[in-house]
PDB file of N, CA and C in Angstrom:
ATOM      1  N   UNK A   1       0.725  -1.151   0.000  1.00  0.00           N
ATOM      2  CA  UNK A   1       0.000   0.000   0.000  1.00  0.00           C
ATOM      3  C   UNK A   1       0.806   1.280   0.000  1.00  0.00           C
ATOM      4  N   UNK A   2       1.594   1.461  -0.569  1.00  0.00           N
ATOM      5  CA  UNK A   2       2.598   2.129  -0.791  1.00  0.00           C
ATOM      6  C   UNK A   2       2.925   2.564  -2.483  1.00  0.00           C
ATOM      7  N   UNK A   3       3.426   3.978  -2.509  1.00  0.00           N
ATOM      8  CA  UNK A   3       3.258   4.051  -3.943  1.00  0.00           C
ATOM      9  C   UNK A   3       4.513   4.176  -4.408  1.00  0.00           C
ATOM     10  N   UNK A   4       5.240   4.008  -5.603  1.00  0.00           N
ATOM     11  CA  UNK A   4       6.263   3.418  -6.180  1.00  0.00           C
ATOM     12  C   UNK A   4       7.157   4.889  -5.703  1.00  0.00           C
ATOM     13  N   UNK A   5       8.524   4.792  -4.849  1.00  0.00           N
ATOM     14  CA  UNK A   5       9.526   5.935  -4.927  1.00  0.00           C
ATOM     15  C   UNK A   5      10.210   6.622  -6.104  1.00  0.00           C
ATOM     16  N   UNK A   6      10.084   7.759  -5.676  1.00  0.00           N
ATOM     17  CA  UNK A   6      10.664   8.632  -6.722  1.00  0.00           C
ATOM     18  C   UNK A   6      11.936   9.569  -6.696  1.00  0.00           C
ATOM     19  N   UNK A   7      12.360   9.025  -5.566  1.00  0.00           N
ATOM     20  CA  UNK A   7      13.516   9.710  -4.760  1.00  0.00           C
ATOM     21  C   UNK A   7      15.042   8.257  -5.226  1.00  0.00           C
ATOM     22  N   UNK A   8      16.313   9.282  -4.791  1.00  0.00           N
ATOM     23  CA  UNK A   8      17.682   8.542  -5.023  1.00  0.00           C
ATOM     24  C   UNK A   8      18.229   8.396  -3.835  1.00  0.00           C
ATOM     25  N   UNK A   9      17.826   9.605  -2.474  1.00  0.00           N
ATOM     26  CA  UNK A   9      18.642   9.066  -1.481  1.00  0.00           C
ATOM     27  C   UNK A   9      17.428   8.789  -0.579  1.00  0.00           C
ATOM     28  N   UNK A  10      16.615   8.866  -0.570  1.00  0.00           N
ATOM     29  CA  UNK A  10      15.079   8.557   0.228  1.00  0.00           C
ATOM     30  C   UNK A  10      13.663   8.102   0.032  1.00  0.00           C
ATOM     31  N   UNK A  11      13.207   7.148   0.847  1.00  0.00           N
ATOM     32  CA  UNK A  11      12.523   6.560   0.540  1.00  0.00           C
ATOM     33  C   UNK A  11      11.030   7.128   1.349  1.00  0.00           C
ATOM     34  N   UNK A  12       9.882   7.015   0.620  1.00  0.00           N
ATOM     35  CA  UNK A  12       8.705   7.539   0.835  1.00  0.00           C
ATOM     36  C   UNK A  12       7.427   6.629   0.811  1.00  0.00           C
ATOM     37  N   UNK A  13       6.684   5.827   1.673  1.00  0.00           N
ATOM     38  CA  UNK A  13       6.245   4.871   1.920  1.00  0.00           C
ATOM     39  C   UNK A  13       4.965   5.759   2.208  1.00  0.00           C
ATOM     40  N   UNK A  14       3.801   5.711   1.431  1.00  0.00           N
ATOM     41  CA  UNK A  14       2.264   6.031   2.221  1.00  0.00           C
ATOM     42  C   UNK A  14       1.231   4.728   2.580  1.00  0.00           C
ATOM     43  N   UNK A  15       1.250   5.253   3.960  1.00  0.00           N
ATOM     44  CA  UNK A  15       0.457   4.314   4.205  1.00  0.00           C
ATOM     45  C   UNK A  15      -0.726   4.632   4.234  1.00  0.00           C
ATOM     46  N   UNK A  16      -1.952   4.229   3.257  1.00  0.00           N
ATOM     47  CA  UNK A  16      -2.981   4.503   3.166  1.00  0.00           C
ATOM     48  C   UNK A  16      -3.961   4.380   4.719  1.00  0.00           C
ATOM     49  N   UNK A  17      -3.835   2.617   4.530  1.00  0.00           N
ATOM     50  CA  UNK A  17      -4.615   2.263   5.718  1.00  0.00           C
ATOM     51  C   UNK A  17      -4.682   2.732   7.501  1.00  0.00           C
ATOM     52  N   UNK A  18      -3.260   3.139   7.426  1.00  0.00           N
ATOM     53  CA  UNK A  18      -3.116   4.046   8.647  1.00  0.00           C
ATOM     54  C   UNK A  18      -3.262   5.267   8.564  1.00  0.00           C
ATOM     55  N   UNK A  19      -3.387   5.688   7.683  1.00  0.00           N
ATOM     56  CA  UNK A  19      -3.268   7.572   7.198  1.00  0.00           C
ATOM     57  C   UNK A  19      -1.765   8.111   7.900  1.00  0.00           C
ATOM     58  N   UNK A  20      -0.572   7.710   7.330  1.00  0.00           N
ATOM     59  CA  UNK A  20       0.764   7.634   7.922  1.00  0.00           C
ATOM     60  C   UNK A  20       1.737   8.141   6.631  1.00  0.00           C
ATOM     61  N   UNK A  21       2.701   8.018   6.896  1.00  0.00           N
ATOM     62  CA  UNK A  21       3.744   8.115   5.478  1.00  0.00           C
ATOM     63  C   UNK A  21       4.961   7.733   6.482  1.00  0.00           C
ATOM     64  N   UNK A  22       6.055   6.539   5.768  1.00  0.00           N
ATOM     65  CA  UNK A  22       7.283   6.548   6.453  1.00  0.00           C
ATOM     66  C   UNK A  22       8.316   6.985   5.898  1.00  0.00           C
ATOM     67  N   UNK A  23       9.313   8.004   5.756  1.00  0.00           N
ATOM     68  CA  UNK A  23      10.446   8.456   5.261  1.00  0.00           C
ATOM     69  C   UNK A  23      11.567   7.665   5.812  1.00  0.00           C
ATOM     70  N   UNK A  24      12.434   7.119   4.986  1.00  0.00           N
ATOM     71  CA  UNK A  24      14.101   6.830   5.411  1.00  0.00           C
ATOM     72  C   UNK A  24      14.148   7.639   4.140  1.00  0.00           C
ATOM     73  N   UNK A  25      15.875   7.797   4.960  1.00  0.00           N
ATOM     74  CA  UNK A  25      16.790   7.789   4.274  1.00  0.00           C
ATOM     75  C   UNK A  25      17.509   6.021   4.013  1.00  0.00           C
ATOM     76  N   UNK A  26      17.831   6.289   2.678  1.00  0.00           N
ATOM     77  CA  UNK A  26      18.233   4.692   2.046  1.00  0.00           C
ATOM     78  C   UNK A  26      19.921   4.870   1.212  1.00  0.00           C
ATOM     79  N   UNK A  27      21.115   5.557   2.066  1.00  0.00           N
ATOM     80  CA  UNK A  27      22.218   5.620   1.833  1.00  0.00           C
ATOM     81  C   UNK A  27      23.233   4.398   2.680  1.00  0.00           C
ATOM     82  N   UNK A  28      22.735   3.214   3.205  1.00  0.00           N
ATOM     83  CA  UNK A  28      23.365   2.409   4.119  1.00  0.00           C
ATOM     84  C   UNK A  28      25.111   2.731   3.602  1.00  0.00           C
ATOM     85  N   UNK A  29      25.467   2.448   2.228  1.00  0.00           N
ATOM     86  CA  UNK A  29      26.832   2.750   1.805  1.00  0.00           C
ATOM     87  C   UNK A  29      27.596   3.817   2.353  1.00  0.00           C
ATOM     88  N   UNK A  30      26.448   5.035   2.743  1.00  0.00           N
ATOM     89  CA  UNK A  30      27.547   6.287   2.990  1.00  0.00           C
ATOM     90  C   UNK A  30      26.966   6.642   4.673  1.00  0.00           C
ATOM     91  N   UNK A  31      26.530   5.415   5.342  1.00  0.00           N
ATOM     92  CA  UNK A  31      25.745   5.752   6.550  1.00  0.00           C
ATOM     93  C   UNK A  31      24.596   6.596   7.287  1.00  0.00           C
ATOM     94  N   UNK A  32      23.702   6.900   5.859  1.00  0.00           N
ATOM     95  CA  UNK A  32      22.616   7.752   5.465  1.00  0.00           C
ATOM     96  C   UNK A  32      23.250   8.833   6.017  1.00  0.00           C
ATOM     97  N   UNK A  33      24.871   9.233   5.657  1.00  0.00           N
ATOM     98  CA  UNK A  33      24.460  10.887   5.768  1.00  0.00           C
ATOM     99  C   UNK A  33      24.113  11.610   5.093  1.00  0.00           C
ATOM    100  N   UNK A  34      24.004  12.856   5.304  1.00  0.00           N
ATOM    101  CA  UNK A  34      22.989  14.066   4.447  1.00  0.00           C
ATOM    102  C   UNK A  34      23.999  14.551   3.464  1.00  0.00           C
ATOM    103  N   UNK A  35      23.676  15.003   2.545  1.00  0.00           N
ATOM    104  CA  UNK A  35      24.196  16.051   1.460  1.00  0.00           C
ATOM    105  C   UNK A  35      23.285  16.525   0.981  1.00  0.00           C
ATOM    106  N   UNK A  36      23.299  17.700   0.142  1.00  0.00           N
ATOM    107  CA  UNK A  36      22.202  18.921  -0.305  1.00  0.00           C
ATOM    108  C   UNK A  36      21.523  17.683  -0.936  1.00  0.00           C
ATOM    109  N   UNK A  37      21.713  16.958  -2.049  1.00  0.00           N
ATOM    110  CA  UNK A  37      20.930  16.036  -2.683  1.00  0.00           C
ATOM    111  C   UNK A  37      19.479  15.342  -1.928  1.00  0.00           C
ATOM    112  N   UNK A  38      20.033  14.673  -0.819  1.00  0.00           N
ATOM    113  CA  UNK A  38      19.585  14.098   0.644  1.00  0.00           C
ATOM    114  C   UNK A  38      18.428  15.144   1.009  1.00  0.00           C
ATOM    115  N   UNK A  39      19.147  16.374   1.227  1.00  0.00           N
ATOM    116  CA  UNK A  39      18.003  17.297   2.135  1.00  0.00           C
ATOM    117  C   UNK A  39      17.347  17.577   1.445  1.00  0.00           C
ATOM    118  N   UNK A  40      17.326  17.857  -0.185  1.00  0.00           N
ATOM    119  CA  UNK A  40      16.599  18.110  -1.360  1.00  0.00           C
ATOM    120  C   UNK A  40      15.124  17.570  -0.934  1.00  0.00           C
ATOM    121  N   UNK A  41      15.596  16.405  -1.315  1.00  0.00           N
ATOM    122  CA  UNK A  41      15.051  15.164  -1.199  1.00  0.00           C
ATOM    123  C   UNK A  41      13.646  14.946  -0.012  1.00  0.00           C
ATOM    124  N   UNK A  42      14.374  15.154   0.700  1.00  0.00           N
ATOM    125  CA  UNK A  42      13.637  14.909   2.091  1.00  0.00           C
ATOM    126  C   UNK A  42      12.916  15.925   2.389  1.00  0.00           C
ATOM    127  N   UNK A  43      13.308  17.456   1.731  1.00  0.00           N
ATOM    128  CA  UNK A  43      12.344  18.613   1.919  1.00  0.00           C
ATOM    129  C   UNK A  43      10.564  18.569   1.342  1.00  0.00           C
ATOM    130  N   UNK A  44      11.552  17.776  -0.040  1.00  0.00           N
ATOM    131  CA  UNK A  44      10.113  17.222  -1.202  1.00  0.00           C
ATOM    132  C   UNK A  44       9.652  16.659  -0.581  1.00  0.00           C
ATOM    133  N   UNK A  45       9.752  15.300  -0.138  1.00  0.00           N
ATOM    134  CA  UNK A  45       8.720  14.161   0.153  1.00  0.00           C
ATOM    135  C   UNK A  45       8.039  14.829   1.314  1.00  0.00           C
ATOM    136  N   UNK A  46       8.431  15.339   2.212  1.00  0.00           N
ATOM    137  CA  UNK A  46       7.695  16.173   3.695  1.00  0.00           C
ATOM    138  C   UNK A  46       6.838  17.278   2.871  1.00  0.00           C
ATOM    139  N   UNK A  47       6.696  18.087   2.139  1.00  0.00           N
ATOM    140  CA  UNK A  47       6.146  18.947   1.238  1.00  0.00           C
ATOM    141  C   UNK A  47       5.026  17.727   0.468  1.00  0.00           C
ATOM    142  N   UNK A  48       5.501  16.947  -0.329  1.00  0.00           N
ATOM    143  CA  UNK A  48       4.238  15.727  -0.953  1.00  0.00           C
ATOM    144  C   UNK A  48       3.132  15.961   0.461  1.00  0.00           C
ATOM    145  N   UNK A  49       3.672  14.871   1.439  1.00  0.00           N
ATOM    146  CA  UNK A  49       3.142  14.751   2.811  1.00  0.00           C
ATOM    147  C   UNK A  49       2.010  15.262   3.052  1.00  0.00           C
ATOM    148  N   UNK A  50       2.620  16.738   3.056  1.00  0.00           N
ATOM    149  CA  UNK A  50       1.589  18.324   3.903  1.00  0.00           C
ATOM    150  C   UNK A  50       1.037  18.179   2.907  1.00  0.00           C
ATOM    151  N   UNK A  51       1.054  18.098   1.527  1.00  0.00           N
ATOM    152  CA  UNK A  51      -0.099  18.681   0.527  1.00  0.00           C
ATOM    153  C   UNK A  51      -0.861  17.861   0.377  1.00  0.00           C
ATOM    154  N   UNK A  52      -1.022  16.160   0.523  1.00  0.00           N
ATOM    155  CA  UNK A  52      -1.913  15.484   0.599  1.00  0.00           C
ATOM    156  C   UNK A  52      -2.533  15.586   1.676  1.00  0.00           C
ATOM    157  N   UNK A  53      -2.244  16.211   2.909  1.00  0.00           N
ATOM    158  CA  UNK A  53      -2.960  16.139   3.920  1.00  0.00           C
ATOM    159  C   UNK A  53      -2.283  17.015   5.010  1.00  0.00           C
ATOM    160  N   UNK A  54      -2.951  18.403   4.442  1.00  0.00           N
ATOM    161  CA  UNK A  54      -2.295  19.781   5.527  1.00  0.00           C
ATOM    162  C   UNK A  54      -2.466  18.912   7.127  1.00  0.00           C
ATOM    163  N   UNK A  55      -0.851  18.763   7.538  1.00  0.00           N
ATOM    164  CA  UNK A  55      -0.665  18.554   9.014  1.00  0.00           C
ATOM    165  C   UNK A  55      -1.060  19.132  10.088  1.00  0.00           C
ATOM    166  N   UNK A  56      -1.439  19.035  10.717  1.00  0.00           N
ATOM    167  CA  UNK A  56      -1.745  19.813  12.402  1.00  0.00           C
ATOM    168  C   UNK A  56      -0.529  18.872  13.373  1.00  0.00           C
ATOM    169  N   UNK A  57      -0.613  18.014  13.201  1.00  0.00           N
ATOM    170  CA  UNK A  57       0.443  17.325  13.973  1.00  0.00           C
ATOM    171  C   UNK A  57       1.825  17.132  13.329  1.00  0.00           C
ATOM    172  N   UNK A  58       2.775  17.045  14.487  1.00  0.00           N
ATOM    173  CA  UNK A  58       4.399  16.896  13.926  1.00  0.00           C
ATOM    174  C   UNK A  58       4.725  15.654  13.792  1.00  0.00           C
ATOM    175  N   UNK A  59       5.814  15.545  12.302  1.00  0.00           N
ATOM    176  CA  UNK A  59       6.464  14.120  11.914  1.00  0.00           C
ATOM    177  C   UNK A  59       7.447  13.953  13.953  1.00  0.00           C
ATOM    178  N   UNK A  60       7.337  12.732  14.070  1.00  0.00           N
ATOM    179  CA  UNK A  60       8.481  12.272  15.235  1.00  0.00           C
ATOM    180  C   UNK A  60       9.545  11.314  14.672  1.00  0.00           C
ATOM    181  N   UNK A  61      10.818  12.060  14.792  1.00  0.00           N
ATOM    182  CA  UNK A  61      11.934  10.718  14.670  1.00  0.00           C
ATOM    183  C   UNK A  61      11.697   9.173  15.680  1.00  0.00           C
ATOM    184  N   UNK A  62      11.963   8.063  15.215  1.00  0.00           N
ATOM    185  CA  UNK A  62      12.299   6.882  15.711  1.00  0.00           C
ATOM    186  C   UNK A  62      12.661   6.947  16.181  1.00  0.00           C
ATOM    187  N   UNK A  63      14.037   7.184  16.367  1.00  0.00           N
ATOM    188  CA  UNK A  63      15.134   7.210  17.007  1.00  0.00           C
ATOM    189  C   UNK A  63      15.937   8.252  17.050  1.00  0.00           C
ATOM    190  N   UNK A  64      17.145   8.473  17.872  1.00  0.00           N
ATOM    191  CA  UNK A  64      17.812   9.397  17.905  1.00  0.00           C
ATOM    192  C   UNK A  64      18.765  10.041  16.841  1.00  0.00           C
ATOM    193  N   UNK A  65      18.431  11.302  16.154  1.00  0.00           N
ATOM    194  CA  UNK A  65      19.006  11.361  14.762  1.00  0.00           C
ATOM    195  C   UNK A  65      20.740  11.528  14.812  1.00  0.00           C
ATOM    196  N   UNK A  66      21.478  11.277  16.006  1.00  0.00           N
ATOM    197  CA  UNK A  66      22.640  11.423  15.736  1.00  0.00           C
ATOM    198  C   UNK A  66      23.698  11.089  16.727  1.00  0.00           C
ATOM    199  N   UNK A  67      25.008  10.691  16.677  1.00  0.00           N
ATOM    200  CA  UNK A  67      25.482  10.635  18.102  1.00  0.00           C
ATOM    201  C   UNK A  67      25.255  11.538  19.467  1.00  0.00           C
ATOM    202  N   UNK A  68      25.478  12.908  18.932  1.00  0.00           N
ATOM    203  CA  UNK A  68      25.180  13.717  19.784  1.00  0.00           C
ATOM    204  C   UNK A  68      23.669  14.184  20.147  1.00  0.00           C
ATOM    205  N   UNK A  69      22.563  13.318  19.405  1.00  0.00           N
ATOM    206  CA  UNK A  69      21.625  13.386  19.391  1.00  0.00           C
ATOM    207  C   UNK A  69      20.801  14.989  18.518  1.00  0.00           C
ATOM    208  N   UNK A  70      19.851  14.223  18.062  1.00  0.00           N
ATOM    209  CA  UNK A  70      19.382  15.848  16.820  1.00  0.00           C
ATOM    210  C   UNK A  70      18.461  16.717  18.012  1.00  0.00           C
ATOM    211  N   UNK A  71      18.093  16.374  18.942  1.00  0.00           N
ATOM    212  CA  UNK A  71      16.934  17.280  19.669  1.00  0.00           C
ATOM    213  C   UNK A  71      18.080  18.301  20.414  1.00  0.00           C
ATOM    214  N   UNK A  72      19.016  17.415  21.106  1.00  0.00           N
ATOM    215  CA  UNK A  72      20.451  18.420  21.874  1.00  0.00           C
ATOM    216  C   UNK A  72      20.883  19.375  21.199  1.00  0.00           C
ATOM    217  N   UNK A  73      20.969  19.023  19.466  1.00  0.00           N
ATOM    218  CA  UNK A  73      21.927  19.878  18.600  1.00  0.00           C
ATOM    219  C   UNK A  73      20.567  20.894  18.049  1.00  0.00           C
ATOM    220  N   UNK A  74      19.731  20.934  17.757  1.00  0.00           N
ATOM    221  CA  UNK A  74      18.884  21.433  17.340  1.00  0.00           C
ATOM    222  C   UNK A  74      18.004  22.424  18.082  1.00  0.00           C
ATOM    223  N   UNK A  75      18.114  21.476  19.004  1.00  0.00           N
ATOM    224  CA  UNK A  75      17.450  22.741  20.272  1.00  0.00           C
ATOM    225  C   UNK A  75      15.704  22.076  20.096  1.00  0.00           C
ATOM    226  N   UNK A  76      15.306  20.921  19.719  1.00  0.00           N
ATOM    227  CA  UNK A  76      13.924  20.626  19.410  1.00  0.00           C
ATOM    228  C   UNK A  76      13.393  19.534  20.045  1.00  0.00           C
ATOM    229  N   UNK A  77      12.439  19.779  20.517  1.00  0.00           N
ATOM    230  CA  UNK A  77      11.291  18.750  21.519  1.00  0.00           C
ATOM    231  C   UNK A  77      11.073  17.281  20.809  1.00  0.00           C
ATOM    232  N   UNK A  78      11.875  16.326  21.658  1.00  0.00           N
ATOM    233  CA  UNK A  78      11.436  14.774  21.094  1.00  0.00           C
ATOM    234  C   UNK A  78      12.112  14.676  19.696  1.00  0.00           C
ATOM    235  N   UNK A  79      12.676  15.535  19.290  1.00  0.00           N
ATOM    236  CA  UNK A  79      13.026  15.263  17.706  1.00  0.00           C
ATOM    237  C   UNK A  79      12.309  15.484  16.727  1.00  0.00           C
ATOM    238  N   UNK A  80      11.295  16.493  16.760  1.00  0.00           N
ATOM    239  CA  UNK A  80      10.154  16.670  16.222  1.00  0.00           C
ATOM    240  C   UNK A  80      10.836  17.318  14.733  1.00  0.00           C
ATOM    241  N   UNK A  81      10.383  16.950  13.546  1.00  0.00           N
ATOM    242  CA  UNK A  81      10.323  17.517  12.557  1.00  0.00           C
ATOM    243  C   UNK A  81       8.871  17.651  12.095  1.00  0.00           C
ATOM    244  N   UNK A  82       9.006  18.776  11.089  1.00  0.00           N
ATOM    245  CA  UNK A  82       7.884  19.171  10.738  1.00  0.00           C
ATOM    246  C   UNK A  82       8.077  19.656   9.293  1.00  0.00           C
ATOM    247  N   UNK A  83       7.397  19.557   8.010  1.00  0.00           N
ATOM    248  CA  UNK A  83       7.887  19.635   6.174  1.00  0.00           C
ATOM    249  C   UNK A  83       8.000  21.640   6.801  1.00  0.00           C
ATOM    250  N   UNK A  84       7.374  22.352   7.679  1.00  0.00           N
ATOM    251  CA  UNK A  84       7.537  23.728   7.998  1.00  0.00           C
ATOM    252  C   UNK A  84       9.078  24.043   8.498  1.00  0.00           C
ATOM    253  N   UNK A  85       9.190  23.362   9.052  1.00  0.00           N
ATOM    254  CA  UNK A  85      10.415  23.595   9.959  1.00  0.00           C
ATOM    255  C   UNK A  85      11.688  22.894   9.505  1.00  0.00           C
ATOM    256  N   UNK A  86      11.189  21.885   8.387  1.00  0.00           N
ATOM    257  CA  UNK A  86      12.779  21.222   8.289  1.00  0.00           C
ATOM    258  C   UNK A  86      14.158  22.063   7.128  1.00  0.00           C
ATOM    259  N   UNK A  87      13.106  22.879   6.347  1.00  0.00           N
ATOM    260  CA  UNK A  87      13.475  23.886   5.291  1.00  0.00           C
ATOM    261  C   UNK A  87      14.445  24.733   6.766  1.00  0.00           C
ATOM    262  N   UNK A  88      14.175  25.221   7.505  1.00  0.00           N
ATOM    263  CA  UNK A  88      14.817  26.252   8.211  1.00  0.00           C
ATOM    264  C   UNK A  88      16.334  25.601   8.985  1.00  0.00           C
ATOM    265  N   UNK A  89      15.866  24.091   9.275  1.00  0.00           N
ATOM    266  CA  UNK A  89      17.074  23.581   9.700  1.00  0.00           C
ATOM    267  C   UNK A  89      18.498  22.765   8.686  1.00  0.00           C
ATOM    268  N   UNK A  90      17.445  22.622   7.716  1.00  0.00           N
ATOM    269  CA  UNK A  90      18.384  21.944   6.516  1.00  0.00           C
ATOM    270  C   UNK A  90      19.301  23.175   5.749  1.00  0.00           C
ATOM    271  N   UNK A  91      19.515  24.385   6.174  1.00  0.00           N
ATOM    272  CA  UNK A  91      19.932  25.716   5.671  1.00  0.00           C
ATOM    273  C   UNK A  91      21.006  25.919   6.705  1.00  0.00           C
ATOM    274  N   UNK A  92      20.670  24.907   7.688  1.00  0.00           N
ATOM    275  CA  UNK A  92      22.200  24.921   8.616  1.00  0.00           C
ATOM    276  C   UNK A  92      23.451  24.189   8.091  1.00  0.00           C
ATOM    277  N   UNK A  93      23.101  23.056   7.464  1.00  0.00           N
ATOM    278  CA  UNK A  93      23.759  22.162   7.320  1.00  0.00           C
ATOM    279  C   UNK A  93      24.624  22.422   6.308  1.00  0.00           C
TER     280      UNK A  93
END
């Protein structure tokens, strides 16, 4: 239930039946790190996301996005991303 990816470094999974969407990143070779390509990437599919279905609620990371952890370095609650907010942090990088 998922519709065919259209991305090179990320993957975009909708889940209909849950009303969900799952994003990876799919770089295992380079240890999914980021490059502009990557954040490109990941800005789009979070943008797809919101436009099929303007959010009120925030995307939550799985897990911790980094050694030093992304909520410590970021300054952000639980790891919260959001397709609003990730444009402002991907301009750090």
């Amino acid at each position: 239930m998922s519709e065919q990816n259209k991305f090179e470094h990320v993957k975009l999974e909708r889940i209909k039946e849950g009303n969900y969407a799952v994003l990876s990143i799919i770089r295992p070779d380079k240890l999914n790190a980021l490059q502009n390509q990557t954040l490109r990437e990941i800005a789009e599919a979070l943008e797809t996301v919101s436009q099929l279905r303007r959010l009120t609620e925030p995307f939550f990371l799985e897990e911790d996005g980094g050694r030093d952890g992304y909520t410590k370095r970021e300054g952000t609650d639980q790891g919260v991303i959001t397709a609003g907010n990730f444009r402002k942090l991907s301009k750090n990088v």
